[in-house]
Protein backbone atom coordinates (compact mmCIF):
# COMPACT_ATOMS: atom_id res chain seq x y z
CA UNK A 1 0.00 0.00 0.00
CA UNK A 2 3.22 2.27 -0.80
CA UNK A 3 1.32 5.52 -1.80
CA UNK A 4 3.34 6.65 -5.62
CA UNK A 5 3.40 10.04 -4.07
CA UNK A 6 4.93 9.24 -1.23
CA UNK A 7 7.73 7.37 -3.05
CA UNK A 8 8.97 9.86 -5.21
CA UNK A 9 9.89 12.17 -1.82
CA UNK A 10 13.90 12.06 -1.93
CA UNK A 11 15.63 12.26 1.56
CA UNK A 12 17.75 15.42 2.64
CA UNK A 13 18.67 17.89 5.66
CA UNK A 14 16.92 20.83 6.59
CA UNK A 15 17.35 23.55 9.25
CA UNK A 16 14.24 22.90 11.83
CA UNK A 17 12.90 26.63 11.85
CA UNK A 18 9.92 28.65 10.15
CA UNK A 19 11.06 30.34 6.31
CA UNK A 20 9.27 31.61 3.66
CA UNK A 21 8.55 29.46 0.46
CA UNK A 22 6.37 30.29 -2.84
CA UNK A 23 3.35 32.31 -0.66
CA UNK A 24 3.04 29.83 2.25
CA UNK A 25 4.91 29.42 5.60
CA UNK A 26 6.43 26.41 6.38
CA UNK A 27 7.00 25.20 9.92
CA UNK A 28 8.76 21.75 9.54
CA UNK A 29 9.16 19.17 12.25
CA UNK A 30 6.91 20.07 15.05
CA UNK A 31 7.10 17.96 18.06
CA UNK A 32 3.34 16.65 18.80
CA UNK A 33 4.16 13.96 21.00
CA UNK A 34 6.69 10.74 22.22
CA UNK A 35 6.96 7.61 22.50
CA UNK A 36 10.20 5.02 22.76
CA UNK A 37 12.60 8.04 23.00
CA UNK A 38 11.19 9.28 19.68
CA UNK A 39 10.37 12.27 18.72
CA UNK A 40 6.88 12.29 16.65
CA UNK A 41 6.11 15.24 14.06
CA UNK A 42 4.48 17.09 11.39
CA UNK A 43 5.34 19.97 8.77
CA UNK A 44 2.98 23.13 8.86
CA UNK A 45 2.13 24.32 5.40
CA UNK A 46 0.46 27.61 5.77
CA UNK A 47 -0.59 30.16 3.16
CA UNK A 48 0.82 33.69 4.03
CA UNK A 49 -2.59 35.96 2.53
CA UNK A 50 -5.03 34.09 2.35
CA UNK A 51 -5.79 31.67 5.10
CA UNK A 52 -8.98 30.68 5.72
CA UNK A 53 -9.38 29.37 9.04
CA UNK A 54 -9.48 25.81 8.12
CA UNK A 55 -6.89 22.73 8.60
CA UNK A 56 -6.17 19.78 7.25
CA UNK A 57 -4.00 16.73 8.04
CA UNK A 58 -2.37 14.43 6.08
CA UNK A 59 -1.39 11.47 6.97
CA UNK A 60 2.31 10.54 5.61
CA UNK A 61 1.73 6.89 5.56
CA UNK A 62 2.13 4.18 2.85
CA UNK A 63 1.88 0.66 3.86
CA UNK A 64 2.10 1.95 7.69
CA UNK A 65 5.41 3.08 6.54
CA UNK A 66 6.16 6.98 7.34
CA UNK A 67 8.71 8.31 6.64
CA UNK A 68 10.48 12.05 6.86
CA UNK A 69 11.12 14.16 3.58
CA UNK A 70 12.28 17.57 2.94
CA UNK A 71 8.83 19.92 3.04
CA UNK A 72 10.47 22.27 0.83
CA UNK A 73 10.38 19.14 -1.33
CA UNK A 74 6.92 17.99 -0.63
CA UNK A 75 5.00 21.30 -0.26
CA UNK A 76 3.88 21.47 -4.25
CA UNK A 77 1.43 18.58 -3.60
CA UNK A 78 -0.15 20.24 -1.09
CA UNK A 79 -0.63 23.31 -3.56
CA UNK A 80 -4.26 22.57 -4.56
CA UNK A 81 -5.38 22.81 -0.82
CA UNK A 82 -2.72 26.02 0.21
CA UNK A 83 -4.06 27.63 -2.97
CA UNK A 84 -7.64 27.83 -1.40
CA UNK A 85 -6.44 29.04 1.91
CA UNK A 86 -6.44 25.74 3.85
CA UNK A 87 -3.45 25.15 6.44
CA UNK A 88 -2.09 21.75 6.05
CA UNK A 89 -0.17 19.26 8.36
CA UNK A 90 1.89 17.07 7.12
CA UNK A 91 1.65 14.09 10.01
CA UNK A 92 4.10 11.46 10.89
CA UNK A 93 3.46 8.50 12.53
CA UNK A 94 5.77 5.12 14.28
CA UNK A 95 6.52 3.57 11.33
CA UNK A 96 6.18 -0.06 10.48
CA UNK A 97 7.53 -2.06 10.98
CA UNK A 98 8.81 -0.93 14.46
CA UNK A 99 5.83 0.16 15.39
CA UNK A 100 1.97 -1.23 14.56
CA UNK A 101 -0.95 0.08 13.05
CA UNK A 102 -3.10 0.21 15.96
CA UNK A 103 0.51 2.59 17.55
CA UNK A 104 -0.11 4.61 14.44
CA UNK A 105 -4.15 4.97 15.14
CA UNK A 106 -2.91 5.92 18.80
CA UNK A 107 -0.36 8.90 17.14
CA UNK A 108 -2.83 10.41 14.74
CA UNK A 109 -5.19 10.65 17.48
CA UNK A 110 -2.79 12.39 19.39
CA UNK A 111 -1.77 14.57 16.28
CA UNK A 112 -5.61 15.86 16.33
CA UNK A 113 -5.21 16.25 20.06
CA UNK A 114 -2.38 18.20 19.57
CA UNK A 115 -3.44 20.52 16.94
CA UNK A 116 -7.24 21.63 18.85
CA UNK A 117 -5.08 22.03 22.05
CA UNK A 118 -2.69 24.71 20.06
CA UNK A 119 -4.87 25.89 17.48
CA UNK A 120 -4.21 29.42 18.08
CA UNK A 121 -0.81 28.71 17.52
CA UNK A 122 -1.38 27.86 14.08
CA UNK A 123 -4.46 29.90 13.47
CA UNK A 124 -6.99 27.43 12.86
CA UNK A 125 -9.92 26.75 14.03
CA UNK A 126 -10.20 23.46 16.32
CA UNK A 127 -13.71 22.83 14.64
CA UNK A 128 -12.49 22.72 11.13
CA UNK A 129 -9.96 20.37 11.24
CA UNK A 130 -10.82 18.03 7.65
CA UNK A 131 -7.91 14.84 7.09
CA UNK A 132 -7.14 12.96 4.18
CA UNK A 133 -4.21 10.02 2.70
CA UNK A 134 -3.97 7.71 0.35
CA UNK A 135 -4.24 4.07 1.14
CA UNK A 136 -2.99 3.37 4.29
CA UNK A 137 -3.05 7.27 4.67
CA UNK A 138 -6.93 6.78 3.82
CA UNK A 139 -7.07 4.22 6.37
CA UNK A 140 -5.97 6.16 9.18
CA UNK A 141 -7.72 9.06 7.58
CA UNK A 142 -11.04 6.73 8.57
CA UNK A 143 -9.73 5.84 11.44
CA UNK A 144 -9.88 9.05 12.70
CA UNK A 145 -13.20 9.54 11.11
CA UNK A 146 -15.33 6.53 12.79
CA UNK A 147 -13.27 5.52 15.58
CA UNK A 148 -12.63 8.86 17.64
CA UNK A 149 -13.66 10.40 20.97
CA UNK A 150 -14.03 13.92 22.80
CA UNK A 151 -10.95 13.12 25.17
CA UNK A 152 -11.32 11.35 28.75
CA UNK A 153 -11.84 14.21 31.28
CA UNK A 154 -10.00 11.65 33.94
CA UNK A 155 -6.92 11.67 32.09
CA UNK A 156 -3.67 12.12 33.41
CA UNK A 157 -2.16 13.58 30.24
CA UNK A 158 -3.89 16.77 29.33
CA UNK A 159 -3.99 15.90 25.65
CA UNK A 160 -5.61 12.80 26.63
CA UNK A 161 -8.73 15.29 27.58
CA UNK A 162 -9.33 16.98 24.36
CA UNK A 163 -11.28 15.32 21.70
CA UNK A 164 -9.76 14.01 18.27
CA UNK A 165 -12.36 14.36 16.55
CA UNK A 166 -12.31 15.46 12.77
CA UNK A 167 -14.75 17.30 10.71
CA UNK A 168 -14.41 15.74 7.40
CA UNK A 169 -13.06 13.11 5.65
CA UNK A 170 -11.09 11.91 2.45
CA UNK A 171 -10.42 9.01 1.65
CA UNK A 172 -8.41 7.62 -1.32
CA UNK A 173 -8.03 3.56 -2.29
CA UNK A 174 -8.42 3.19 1.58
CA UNK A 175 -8.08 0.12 3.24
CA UNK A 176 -11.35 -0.85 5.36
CA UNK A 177 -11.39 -4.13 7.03
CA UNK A 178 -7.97 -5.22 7.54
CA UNK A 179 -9.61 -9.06 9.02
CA UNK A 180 -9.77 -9.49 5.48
CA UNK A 181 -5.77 -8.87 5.05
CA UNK A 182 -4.20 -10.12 7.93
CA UNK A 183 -1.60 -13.22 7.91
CA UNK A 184 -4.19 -14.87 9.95
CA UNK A 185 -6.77 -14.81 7.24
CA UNK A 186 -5.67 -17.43 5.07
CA UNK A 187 -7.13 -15.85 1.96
CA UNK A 188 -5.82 -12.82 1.98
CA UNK A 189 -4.03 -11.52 -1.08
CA UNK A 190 -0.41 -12.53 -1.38
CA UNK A 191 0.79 -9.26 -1.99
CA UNK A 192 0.22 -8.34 1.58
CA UNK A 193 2.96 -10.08 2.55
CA UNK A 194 5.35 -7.58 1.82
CA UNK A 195 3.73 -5.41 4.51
CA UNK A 196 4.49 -6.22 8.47
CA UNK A 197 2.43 -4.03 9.74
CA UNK A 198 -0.44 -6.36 8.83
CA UNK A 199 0.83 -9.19 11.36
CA UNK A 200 -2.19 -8.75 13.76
CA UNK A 201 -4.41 -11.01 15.26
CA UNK A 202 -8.11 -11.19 14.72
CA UNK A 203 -9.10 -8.82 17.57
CA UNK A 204 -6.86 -6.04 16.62
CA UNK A 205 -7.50 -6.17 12.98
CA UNK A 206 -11.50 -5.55 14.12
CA UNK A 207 -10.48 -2.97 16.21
CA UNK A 208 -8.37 -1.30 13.18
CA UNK A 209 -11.40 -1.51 10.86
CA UNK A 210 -12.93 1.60 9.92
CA UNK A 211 -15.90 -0.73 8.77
CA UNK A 212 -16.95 -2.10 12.10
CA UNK A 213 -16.69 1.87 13.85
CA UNK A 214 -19.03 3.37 11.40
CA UNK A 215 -22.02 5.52 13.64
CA UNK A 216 -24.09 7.78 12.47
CA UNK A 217 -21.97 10.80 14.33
CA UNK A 218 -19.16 9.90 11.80
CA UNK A 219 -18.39 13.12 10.16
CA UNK A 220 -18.39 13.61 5.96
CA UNK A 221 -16.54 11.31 4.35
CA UNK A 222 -15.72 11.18 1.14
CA UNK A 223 -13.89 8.11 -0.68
CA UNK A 224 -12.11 8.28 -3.97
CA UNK A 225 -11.14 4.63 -5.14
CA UNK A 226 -9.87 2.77 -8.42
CA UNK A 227 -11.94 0.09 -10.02
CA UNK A 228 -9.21 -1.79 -10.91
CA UNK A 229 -7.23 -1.79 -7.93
CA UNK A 230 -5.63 -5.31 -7.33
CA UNK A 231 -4.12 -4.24 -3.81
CA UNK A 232 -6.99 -2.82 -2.44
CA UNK A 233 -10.00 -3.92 -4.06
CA UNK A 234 -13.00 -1.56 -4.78
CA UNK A 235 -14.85 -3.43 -2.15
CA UNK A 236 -13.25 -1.78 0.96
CA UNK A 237 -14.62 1.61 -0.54
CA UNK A 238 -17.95 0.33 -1.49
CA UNK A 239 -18.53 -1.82 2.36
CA UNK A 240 -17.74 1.13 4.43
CA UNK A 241 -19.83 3.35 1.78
CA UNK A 242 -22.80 1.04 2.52
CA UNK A 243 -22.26 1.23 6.29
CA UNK A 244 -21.81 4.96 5.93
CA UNK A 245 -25.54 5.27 4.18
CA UNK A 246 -27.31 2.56 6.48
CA UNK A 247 -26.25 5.22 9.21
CA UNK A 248 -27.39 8.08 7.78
CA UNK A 249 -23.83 9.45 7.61
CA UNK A 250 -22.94 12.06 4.69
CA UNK A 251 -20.75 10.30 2.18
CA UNK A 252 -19.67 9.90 -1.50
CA UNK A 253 -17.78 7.20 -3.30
CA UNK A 254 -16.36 8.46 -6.26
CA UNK A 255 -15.41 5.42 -8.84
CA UNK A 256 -12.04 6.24 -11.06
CA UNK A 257 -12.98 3.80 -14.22
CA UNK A 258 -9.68 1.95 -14.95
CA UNK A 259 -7.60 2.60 -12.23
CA UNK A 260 -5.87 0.59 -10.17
CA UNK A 261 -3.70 1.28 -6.52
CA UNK A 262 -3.01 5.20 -7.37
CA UNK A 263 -3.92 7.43 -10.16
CA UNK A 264 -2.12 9.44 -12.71
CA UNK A 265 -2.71 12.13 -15.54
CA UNK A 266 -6.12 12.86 -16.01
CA UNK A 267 -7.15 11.16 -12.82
CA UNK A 268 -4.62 12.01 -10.39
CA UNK A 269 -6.22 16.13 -11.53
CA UNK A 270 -9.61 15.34 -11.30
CA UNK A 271 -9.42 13.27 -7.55
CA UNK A 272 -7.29 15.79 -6.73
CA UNK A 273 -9.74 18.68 -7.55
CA UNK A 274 -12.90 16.71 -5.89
CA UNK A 275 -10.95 16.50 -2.97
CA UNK A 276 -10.71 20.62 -2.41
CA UNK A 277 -14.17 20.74 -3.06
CA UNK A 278 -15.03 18.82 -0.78
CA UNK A 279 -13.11 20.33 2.00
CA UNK A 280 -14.52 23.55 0.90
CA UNK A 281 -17.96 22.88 1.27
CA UNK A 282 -17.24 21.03 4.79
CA UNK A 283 -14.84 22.83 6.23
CA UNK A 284 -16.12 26.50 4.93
CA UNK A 285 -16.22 29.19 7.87
């Protein structure tokens, strides 16, 4: 589930400190959190005139892989969203396969806590917070969609006491029901052997289901998915789409004829472009 985008990021060194680049701000390597002596981050991609308000995460995931890149490297994919005024956080996680997707679930979470608890900071506001990724981006994406709280008031940690909720949702080729993909399922697809993050037992690949978390307080969610995909089949867009209109939750599945796990040309604009839309009409002031 290697997101294409997220391979063609090249590796370098950059000082950690706020500069100027092509009309936005970037902030890169903000400390949200840590865990095993570790240090867990995100990139702040803010437009300089024309800010709306609004943020949006992304999750830097592929296969439960994330992994650290240069923002002034990364920043142009995030163009479509900066463009329309949207603030956007680029969010790490513990990567596979060190760490396991229900750690990752945990650090998003925390990511959201992070970001409502400093808002001001980054002048947004905590109630328009939208998140998006592709594959297992999308999954945590849902994740954080369906399978959130308001924060336990009886929590030792502070953060632990604000809510990670989201507003809205995308989703692309989004991985739904990982029972269906773990090693303990004996027919899953072979190709998800190359991924370790997927070594889970039964009761943790429910709990890391989007599917099975779906309630009708699950916030807009929009799915983008390829009809060929031979990674992650349509299906895992088209279940959780169901489960999303037997609650009564606001949803789309958009359908990319042809395409497989990623798009490109054609596609890759128009996905791209239903995406912004939709966090303009959910996330508007």
């Amino acid at each position: 589930m290697v997101s294409r985008i997220l391979l063609c990021i090249t590796i370098a060194i950059i000082p950690c400190a706020s500069y100027l680049h092509a009309e936005i701000t970037i902030t890169p390597d903000v400390v949200y959190g840590h865990k095993s002596g570790l240090a867990m981050t995100f990139d702040v991609f803010r437009p300089t005139d024309n800010a709306n308000g609004a943020g949006v995460l992304f999750m830097v995931s592929g296969g439960w892989f994330s992994s650290w890149s240069p923002p002034e490297q990364t920043q142009g994919m995030f163009k479509p969203l900066t463009d329309q005024g949207f603030t956007v956080f680029a969010v790490r996680h513990g990567s596979s396969p060190k760490f396991s997707i229900p750690e990752a679930v945990a650090d998003v979470r925390r990511s959201v806590r992070f970001l409502r608890s400093n808002a001001e900071r980054f002048k947004v506001d905590p109630e328009r917070l939208g998140v998006y990724g592709y594959s297992a981006g999308g999954h945590l994406s849902l994740m954080l969609g369906t399978a959130s709280d308001e924060g336990d008031e009886n929590a030792q940690d502070p953060l632990d006491r604000v809510s990670d909720r989201v507003a809205t949702v995308v989703a692309f080729v989004a991985p739904t029901d990982l029972r269906i993909m773990v090693n303990h399922n004996p027919n899953r697809l072979p190709a998800y052997d190359r991924f370790p993050a997927l070594n889970l037992d039964m009761e943790s690949a429910k709990a890391g289901s989007p599917l099975v978390h779906v309630t009708p307080d699950d916030p807009p969610t929009l799915l983008i998915a390829g009809d060929k995909d031979d990674l992650v089949p349509i299906s895992h867009s088209r279940n959780i789409q169901a489960a999303f209109e037997a609650a009564k939750v606001k949803s789309q599945l958009i359908e990319v004829a042809g395409a497989g796990h990623g798009f490109q040309g054609e596609d890759a604009r128009k996905s791209t472009e239903e995406m912004v839309n939709w966090f303009k009409l959910h996330l508007a002031p």
